[in-house]
PDB file of N, CA and C in Angstrom:
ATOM      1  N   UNK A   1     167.561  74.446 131.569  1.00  0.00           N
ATOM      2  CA  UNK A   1     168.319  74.711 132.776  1.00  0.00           C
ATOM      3  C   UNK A   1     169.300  73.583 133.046  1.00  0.00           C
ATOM      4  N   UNK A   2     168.630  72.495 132.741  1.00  0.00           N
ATOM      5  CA  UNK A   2     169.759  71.029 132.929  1.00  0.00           C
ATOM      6  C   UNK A   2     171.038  70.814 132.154  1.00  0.00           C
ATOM      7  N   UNK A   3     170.778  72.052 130.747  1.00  0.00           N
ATOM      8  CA  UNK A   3     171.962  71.550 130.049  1.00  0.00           C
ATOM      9  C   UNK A   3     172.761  73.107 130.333  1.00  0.00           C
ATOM     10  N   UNK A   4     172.038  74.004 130.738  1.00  0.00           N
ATOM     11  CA  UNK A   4     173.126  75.092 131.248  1.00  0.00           C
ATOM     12  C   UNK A   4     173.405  75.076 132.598  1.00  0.00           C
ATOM     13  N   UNK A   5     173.366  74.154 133.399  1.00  0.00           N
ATOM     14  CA  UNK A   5     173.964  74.002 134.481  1.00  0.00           C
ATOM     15  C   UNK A   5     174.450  72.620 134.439  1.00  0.00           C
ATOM     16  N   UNK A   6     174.964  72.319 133.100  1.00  0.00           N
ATOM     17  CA  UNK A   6     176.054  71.072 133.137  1.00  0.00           C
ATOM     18  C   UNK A   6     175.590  69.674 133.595  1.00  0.00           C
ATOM     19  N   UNK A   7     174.124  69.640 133.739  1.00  0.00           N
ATOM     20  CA  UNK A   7     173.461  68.224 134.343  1.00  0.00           C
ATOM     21  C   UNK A   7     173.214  67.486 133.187  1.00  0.00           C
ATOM     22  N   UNK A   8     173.580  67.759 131.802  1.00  0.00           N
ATOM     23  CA  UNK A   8     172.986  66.805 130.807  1.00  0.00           C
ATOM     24  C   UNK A   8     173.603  67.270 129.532  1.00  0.00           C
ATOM     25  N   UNK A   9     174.350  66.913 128.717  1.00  0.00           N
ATOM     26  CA  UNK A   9     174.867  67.240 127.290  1.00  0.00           C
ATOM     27  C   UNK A   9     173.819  68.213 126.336  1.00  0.00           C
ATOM     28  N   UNK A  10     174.493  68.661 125.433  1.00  0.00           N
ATOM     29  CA  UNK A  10     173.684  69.134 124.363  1.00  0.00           C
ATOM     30  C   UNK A  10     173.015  68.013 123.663  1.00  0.00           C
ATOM     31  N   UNK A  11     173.306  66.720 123.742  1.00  0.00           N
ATOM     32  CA  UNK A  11     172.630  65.763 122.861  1.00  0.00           C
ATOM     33  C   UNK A  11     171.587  65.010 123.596  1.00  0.00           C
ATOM     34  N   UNK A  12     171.837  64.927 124.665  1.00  0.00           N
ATOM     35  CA  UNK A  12     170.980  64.207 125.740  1.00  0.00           C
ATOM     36  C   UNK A  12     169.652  65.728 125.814  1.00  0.00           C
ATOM     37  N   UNK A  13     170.335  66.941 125.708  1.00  0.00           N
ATOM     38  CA  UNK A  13     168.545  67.777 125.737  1.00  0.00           C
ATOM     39  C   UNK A  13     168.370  67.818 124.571  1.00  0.00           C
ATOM     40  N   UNK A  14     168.742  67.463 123.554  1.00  0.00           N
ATOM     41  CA  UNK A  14     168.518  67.634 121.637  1.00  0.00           C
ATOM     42  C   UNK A  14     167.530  66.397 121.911  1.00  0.00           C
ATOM     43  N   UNK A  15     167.681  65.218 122.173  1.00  0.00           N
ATOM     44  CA  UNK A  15     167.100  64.334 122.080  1.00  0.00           C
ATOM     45  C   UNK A  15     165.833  64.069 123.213  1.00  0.00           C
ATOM     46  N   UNK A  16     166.050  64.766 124.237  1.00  0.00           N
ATOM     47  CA  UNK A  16     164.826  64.901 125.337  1.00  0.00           C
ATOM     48  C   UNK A  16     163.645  65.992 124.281  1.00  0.00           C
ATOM     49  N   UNK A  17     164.158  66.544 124.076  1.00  0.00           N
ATOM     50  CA  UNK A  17     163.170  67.900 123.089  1.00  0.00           C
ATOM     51  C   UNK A  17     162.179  67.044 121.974  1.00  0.00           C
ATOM     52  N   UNK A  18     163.441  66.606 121.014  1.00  0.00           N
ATOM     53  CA  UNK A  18     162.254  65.874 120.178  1.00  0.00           C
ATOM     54  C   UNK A  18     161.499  64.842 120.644  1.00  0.00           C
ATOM     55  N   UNK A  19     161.991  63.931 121.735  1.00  0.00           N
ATOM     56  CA  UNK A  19     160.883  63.205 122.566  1.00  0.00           C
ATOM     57  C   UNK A  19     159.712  63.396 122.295  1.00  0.00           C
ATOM     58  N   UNK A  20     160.131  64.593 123.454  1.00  0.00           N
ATOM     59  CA  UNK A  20     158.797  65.554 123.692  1.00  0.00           C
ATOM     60  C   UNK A  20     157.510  65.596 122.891  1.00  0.00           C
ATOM     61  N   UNK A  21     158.398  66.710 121.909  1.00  0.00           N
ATOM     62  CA  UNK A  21     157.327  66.985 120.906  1.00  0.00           C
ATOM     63  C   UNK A  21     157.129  66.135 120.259  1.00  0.00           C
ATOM     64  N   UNK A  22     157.537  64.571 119.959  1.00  0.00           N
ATOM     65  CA  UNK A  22     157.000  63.554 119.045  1.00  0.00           C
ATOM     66  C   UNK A  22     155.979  63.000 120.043  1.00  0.00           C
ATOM     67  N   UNK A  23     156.055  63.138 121.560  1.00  0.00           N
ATOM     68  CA  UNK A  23     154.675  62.189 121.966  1.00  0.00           C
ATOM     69  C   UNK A  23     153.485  63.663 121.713  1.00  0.00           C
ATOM     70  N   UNK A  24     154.054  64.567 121.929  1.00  0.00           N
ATOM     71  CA  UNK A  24     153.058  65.914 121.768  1.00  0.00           C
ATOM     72  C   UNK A  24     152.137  65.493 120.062  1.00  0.00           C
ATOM     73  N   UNK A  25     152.989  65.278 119.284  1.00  0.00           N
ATOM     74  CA  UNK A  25     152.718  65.010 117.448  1.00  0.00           C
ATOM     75  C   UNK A  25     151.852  64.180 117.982  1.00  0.00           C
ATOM     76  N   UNK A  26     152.356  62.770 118.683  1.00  0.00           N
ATOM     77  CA  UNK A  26     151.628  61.694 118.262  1.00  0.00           C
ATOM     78  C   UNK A  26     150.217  61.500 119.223  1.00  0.00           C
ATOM     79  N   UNK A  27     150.171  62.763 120.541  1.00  0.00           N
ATOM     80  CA  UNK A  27     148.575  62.783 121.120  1.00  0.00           C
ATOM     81  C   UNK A  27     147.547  63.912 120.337  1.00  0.00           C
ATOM     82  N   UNK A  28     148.170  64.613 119.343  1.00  0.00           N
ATOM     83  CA  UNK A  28     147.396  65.530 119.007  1.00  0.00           C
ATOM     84  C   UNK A  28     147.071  64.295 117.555  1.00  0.00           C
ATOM     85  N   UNK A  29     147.947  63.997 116.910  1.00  0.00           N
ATOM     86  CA  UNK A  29     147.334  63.233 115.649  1.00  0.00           C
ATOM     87  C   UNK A  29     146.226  61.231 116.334  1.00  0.00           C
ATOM     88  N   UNK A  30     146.295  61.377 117.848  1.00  0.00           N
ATOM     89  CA  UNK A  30     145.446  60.669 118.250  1.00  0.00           C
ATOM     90  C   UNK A  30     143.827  60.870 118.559  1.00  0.00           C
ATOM     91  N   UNK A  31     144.217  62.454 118.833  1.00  0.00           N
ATOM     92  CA  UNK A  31     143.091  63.501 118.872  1.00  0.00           C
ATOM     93  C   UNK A  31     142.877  63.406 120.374  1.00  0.00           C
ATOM     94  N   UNK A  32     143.613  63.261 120.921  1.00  0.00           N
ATOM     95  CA  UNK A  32     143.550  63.600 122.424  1.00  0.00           C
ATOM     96  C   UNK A  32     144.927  64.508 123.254  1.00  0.00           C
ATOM     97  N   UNK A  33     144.940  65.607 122.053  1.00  0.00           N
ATOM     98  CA  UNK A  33     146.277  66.278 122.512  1.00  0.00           C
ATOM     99  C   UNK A  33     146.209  66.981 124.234  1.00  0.00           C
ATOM    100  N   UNK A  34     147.258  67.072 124.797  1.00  0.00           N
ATOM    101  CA  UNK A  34     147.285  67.050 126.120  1.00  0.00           C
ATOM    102  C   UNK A  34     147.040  68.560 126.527  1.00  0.00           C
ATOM    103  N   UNK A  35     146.850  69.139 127.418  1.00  0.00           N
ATOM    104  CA  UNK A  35     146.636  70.412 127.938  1.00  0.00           C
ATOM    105  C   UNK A  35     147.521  70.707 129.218  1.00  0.00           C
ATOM    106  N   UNK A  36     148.659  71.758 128.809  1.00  0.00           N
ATOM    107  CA  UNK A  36     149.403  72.037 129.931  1.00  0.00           C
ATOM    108  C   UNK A  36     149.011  73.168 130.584  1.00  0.00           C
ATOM    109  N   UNK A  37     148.855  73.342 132.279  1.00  0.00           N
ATOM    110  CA  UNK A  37     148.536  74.876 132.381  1.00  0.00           C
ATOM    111  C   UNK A  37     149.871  75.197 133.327  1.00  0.00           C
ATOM    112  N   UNK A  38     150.456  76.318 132.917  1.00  0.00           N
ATOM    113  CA  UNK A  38     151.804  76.891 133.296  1.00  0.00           C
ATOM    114  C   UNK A  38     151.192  78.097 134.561  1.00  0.00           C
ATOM    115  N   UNK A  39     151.000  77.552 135.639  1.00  0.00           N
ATOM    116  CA  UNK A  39     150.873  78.113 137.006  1.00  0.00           C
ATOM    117  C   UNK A  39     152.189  79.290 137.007  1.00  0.00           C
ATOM    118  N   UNK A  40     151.887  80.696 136.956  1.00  0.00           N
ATOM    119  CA  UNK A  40     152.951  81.564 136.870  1.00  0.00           C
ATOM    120  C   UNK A  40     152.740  82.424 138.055  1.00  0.00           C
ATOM    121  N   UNK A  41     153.803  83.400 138.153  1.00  0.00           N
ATOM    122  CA  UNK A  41     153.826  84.150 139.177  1.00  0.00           C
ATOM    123  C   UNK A  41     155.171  85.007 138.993  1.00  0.00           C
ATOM    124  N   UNK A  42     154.962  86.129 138.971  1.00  0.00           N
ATOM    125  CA  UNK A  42     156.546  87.577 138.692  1.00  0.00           C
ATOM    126  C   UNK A  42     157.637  86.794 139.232  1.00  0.00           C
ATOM    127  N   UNK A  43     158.954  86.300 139.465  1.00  0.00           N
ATOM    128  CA  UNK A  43     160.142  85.865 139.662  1.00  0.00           C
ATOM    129  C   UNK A  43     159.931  85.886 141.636  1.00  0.00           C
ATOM    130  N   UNK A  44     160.078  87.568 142.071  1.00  0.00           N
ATOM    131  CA  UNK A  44     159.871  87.553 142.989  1.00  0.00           C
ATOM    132  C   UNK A  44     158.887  87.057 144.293  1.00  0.00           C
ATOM    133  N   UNK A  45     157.655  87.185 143.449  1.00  0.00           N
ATOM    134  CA  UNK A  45     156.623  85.922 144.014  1.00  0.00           C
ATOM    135  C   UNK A  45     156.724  85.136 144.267  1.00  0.00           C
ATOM    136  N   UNK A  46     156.986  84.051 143.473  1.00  0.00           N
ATOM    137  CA  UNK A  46     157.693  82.765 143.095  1.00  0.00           C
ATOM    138  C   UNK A  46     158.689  82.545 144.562  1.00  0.00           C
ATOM    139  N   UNK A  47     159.525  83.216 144.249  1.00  0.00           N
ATOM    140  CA  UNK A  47     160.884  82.923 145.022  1.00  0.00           C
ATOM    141  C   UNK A  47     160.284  83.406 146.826  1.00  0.00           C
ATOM    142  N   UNK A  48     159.522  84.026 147.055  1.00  0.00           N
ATOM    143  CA  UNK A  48     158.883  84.185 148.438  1.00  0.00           C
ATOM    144  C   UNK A  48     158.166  83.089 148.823  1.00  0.00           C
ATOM    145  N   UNK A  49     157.722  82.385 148.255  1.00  0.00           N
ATOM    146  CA  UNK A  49     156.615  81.454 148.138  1.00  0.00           C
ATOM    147  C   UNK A  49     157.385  80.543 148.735  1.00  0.00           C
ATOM    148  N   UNK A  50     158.713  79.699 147.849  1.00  0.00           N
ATOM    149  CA  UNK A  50     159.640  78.712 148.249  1.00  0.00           C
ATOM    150  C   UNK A  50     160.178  79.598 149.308  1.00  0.00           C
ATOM    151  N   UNK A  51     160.425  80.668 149.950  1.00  0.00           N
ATOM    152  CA  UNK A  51     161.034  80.826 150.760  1.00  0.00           C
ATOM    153  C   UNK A  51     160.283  80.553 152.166  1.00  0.00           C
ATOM    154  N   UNK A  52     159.208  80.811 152.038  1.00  0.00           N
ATOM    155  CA  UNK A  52     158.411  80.666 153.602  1.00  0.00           C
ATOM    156  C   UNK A  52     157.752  79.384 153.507  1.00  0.00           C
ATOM    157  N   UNK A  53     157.973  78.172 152.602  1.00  0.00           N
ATOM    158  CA  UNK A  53     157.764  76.664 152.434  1.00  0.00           C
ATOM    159  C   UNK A  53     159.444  76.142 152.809  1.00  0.00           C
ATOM    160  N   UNK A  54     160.335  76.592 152.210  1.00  0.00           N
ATOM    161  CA  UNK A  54     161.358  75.976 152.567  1.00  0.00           C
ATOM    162  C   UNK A  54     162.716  76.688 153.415  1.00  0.00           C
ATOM    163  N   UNK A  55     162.459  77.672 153.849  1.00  0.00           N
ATOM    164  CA  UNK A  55     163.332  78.141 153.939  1.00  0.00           C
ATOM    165  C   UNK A  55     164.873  79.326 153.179  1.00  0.00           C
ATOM    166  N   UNK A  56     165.425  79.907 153.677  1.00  0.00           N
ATOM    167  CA  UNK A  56     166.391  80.769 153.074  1.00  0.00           C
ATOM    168  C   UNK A  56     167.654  79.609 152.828  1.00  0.00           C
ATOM    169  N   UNK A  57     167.698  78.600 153.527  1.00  0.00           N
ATOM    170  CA  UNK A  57     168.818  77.963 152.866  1.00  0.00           C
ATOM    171  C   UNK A  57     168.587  77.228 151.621  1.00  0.00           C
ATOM    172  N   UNK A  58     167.529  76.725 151.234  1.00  0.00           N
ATOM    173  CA  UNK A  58     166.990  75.704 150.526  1.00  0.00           C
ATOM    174  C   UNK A  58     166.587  76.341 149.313  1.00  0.00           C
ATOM    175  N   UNK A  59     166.353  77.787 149.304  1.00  0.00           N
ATOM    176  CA  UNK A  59     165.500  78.796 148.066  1.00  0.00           C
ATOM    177  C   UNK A  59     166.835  79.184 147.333  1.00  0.00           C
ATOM    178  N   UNK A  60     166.227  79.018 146.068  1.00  0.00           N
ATOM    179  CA  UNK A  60     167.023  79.515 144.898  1.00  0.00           C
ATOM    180  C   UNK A  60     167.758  81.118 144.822  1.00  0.00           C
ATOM    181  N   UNK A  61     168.891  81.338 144.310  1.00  0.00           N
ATOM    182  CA  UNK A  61     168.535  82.883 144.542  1.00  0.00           C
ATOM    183  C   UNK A  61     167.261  83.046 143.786  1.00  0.00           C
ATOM    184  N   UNK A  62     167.035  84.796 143.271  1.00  0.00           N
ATOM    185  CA  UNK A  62     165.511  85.403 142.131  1.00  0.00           C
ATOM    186  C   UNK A  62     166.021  85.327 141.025  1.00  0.00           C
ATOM    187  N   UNK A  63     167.504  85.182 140.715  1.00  0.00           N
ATOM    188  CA  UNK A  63     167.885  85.314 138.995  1.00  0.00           C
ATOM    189  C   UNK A  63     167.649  83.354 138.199  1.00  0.00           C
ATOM    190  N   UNK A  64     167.355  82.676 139.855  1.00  0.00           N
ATOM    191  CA  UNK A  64     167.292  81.149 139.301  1.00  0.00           C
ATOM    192  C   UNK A  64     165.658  81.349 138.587  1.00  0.00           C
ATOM    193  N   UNK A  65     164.844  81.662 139.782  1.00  0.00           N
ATOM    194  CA  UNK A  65     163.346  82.258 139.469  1.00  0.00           C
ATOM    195  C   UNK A  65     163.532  82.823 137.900  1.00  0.00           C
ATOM    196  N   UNK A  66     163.819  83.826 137.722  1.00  0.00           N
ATOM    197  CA  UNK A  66     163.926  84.613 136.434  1.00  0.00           C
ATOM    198  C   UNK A  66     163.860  83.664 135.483  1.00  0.00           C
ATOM    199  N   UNK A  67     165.564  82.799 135.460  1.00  0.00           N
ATOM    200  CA  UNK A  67     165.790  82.142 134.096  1.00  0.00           C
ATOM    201  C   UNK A  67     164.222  80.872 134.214  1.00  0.00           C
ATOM    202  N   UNK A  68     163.986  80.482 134.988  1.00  0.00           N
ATOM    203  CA  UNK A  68     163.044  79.495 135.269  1.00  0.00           C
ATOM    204  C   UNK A  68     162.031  80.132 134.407  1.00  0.00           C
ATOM    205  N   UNK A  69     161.466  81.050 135.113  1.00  0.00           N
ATOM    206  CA  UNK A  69     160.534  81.373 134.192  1.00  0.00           C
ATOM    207  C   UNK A  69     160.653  81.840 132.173  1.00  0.00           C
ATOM    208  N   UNK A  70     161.745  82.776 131.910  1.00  0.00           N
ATOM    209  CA  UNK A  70     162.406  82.453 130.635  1.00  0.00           C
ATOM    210  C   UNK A  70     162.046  81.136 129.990  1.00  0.00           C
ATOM    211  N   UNK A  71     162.927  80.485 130.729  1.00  0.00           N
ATOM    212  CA  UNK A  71     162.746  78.714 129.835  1.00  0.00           C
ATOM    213  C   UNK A  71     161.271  78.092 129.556  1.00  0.00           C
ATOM    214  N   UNK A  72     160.571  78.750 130.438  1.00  0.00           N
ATOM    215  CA  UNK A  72     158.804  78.307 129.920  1.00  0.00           C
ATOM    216  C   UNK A  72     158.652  79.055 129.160  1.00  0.00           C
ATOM    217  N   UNK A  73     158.632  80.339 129.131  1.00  0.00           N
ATOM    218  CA  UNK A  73     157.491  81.620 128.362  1.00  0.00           C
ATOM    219  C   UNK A  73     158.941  81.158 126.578  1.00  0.00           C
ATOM    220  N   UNK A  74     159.823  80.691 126.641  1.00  0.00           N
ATOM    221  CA  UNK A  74     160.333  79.901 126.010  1.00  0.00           C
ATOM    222  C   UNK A  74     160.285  78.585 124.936  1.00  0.00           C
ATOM    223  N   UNK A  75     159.462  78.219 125.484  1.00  0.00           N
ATOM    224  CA  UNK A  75     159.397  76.371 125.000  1.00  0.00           C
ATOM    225  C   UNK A  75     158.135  76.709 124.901  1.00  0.00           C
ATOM    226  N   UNK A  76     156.914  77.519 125.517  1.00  0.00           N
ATOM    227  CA  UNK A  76     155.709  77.507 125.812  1.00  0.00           C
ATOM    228  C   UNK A  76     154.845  77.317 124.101  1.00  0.00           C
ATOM    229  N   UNK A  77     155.612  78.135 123.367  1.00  0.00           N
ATOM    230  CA  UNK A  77     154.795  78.611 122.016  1.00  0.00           C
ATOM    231  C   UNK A  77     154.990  77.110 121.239  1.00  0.00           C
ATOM    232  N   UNK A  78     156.147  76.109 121.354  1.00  0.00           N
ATOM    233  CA  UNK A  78     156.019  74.936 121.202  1.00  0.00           C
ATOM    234  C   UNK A  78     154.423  74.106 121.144  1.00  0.00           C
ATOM    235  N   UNK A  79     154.101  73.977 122.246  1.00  0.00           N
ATOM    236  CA  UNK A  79     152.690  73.709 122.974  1.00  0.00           C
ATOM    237  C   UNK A  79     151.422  74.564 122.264  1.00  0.00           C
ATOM    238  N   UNK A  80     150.596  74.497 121.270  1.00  0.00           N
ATOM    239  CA  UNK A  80     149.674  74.970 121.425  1.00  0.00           C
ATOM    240  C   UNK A  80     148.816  74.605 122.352  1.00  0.00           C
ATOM    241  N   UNK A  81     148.620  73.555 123.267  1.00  0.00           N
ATOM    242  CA  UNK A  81     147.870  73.555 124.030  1.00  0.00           C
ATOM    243  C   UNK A  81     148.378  74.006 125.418  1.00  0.00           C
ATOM    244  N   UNK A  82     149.119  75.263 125.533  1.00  0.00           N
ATOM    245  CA  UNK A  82     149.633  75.353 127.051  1.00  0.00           C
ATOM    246  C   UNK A  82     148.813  76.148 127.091  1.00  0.00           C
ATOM    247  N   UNK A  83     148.846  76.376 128.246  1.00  0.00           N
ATOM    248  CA  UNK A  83     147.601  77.847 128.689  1.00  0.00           C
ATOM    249  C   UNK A  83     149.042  78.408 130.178  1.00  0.00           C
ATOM    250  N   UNK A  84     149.070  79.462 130.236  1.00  0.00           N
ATOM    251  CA  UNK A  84     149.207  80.502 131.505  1.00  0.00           C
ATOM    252  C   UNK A  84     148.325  80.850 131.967  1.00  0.00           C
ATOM    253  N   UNK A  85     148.512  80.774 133.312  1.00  0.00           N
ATOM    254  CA  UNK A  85     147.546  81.342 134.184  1.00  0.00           C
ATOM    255  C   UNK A  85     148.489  82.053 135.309  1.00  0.00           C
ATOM    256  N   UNK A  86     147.846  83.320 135.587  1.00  0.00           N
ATOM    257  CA  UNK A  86     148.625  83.497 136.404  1.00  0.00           C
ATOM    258  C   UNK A  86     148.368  83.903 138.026  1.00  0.00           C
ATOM    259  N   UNK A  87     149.075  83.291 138.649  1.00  0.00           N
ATOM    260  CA  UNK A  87     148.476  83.734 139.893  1.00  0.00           C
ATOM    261  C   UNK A  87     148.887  84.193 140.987  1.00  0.00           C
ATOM    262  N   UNK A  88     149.701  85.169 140.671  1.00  0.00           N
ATOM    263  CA  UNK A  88     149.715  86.877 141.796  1.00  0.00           C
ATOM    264  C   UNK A  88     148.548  87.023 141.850  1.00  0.00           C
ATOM    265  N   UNK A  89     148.181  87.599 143.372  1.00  0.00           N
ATOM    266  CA  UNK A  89     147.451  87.954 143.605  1.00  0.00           C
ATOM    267  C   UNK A  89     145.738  87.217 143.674  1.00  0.00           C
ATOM    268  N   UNK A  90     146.093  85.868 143.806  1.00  0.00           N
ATOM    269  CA  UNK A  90     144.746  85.262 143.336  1.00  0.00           C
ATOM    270  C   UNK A  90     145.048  83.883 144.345  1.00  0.00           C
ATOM    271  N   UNK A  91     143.715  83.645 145.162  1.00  0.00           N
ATOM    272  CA  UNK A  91     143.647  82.857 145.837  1.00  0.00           C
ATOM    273  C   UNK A  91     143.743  81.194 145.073  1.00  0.00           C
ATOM    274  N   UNK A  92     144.064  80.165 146.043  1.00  0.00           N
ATOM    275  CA  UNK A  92     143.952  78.638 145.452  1.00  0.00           C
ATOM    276  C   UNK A  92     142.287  78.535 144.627  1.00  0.00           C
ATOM    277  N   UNK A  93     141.500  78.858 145.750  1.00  0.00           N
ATOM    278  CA  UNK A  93     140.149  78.865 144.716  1.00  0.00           C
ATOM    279  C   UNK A  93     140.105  79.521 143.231  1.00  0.00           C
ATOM    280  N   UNK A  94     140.539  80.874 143.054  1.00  0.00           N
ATOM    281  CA  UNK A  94     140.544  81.820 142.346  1.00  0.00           C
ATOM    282  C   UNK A  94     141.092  81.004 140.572  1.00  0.00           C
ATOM    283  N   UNK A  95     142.382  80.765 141.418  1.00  0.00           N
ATOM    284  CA  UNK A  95     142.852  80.053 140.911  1.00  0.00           C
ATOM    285  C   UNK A  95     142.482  78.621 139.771  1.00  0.00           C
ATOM    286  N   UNK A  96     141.949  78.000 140.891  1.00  0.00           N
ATOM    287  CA  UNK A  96     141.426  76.435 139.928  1.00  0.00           C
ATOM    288  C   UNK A  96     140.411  76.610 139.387  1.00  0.00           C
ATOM    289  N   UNK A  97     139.578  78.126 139.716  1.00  0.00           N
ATOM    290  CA  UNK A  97     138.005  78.940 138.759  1.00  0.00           C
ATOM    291  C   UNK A  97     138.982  78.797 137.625  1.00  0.00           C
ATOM    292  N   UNK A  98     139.930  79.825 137.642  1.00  0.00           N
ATOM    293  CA  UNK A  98     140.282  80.104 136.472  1.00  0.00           C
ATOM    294  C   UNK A  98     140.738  79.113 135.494  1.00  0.00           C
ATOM    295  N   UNK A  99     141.357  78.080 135.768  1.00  0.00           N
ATOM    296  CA  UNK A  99     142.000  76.542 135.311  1.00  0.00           C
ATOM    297  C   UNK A  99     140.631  75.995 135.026  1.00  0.00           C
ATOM    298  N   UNK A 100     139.539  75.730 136.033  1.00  0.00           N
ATOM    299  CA  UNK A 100     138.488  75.146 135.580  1.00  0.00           C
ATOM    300  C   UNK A 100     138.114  75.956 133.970  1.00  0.00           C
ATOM    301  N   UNK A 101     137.252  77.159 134.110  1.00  0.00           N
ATOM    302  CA  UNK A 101     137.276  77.767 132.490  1.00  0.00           C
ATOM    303  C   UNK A 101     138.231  77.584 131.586  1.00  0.00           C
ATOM    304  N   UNK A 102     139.349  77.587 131.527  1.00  0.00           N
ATOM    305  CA  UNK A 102     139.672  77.417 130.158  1.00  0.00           C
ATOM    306  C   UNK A 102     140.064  75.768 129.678  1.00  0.00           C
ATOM    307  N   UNK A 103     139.999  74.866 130.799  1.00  0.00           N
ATOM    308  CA  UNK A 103     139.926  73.460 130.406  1.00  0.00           C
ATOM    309  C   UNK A 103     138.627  73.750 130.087  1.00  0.00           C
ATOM    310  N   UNK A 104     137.275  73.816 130.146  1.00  0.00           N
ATOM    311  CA  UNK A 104     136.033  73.616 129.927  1.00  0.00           C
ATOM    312  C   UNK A 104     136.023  74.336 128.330  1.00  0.00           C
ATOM    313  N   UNK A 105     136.074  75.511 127.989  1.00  0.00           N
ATOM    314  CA  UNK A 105     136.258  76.277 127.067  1.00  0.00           C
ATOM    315  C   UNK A 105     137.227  74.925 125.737  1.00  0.00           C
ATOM    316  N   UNK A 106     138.444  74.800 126.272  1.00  0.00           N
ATOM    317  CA  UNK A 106     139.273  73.589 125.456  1.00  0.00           C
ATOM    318  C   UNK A 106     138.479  72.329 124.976  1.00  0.00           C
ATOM    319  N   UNK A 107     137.817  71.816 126.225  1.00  0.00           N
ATOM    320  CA  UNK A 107     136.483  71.180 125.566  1.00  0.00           C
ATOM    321  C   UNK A 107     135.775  70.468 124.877  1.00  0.00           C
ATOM    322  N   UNK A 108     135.192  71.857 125.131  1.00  0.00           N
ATOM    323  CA  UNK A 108     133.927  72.482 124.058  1.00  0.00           C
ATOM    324  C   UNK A 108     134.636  72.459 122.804  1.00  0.00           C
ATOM    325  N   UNK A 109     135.728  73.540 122.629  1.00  0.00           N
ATOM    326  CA  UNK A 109     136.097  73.647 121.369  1.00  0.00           C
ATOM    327  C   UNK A 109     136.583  72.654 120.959  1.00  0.00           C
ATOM    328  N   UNK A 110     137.309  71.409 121.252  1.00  0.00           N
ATOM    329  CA  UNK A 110     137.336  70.265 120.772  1.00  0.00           C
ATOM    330  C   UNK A 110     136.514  69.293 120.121  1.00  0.00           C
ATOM    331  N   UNK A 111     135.377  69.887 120.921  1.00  0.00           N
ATOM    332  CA  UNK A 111     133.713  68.944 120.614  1.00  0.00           C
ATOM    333  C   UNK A 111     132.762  69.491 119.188  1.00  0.00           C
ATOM    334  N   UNK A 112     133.813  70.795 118.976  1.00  0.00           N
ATOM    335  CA  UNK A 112     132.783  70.923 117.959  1.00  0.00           C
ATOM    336  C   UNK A 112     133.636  70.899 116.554  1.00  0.00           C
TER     337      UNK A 112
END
């Protein structure tokens, strides 16, 4: 989003990217690769959410929502350790149940 809305060169995100994935290389070949969980929600969700936290002046239009979400479900397959979760329809508790299991599940399977 930073380099299609003109906040940062093509070389400045060429070089943020491999960053990235070289500290990603270098925690998984430490054996403590990191675990991202991508808190999701349909565009329109999303964008209601910031609207009754911040207001109608301050909220993105839904096509900012949209590409936002794009650019994760995007970069995501990068990450084997990302997880989605999603949460329409699912309370804060509901929620960190669900985050709790599959960090616990990650683990385990690490441990064995």
């Amino acid at each position: 989003m930073f380099l299609e809305e003109g906040k940062m060169t093509p070389a400045q995100y060429e070089r943020l990217i491999k960053q990235l994935l070289e500290i990603e290389e270098t925690l998984k070949n430490w054996g403590s690769p990191r675990i991202v969980l991508l808190l999701d929600a349909p565009a329109e969700v999303l964008r209601q959410r910031i609207l009754r936290r911040s207001g109608k002046a301050l909220t993105p239009p839904l096509k900012w929502f949209e590409r936002v979400r794009d650019y994760f479900f995007q970069v995501l397959p990068n990450f084997p350790n990302a997880f989605t979760i999603s949460t329409d329809r699912l309370s804060p508790e509901q929620v960190a149940a669900k985050a709790r299991m599959l960090l616990e599940k990650r683990i385990k399977h690490d441990q064995q």
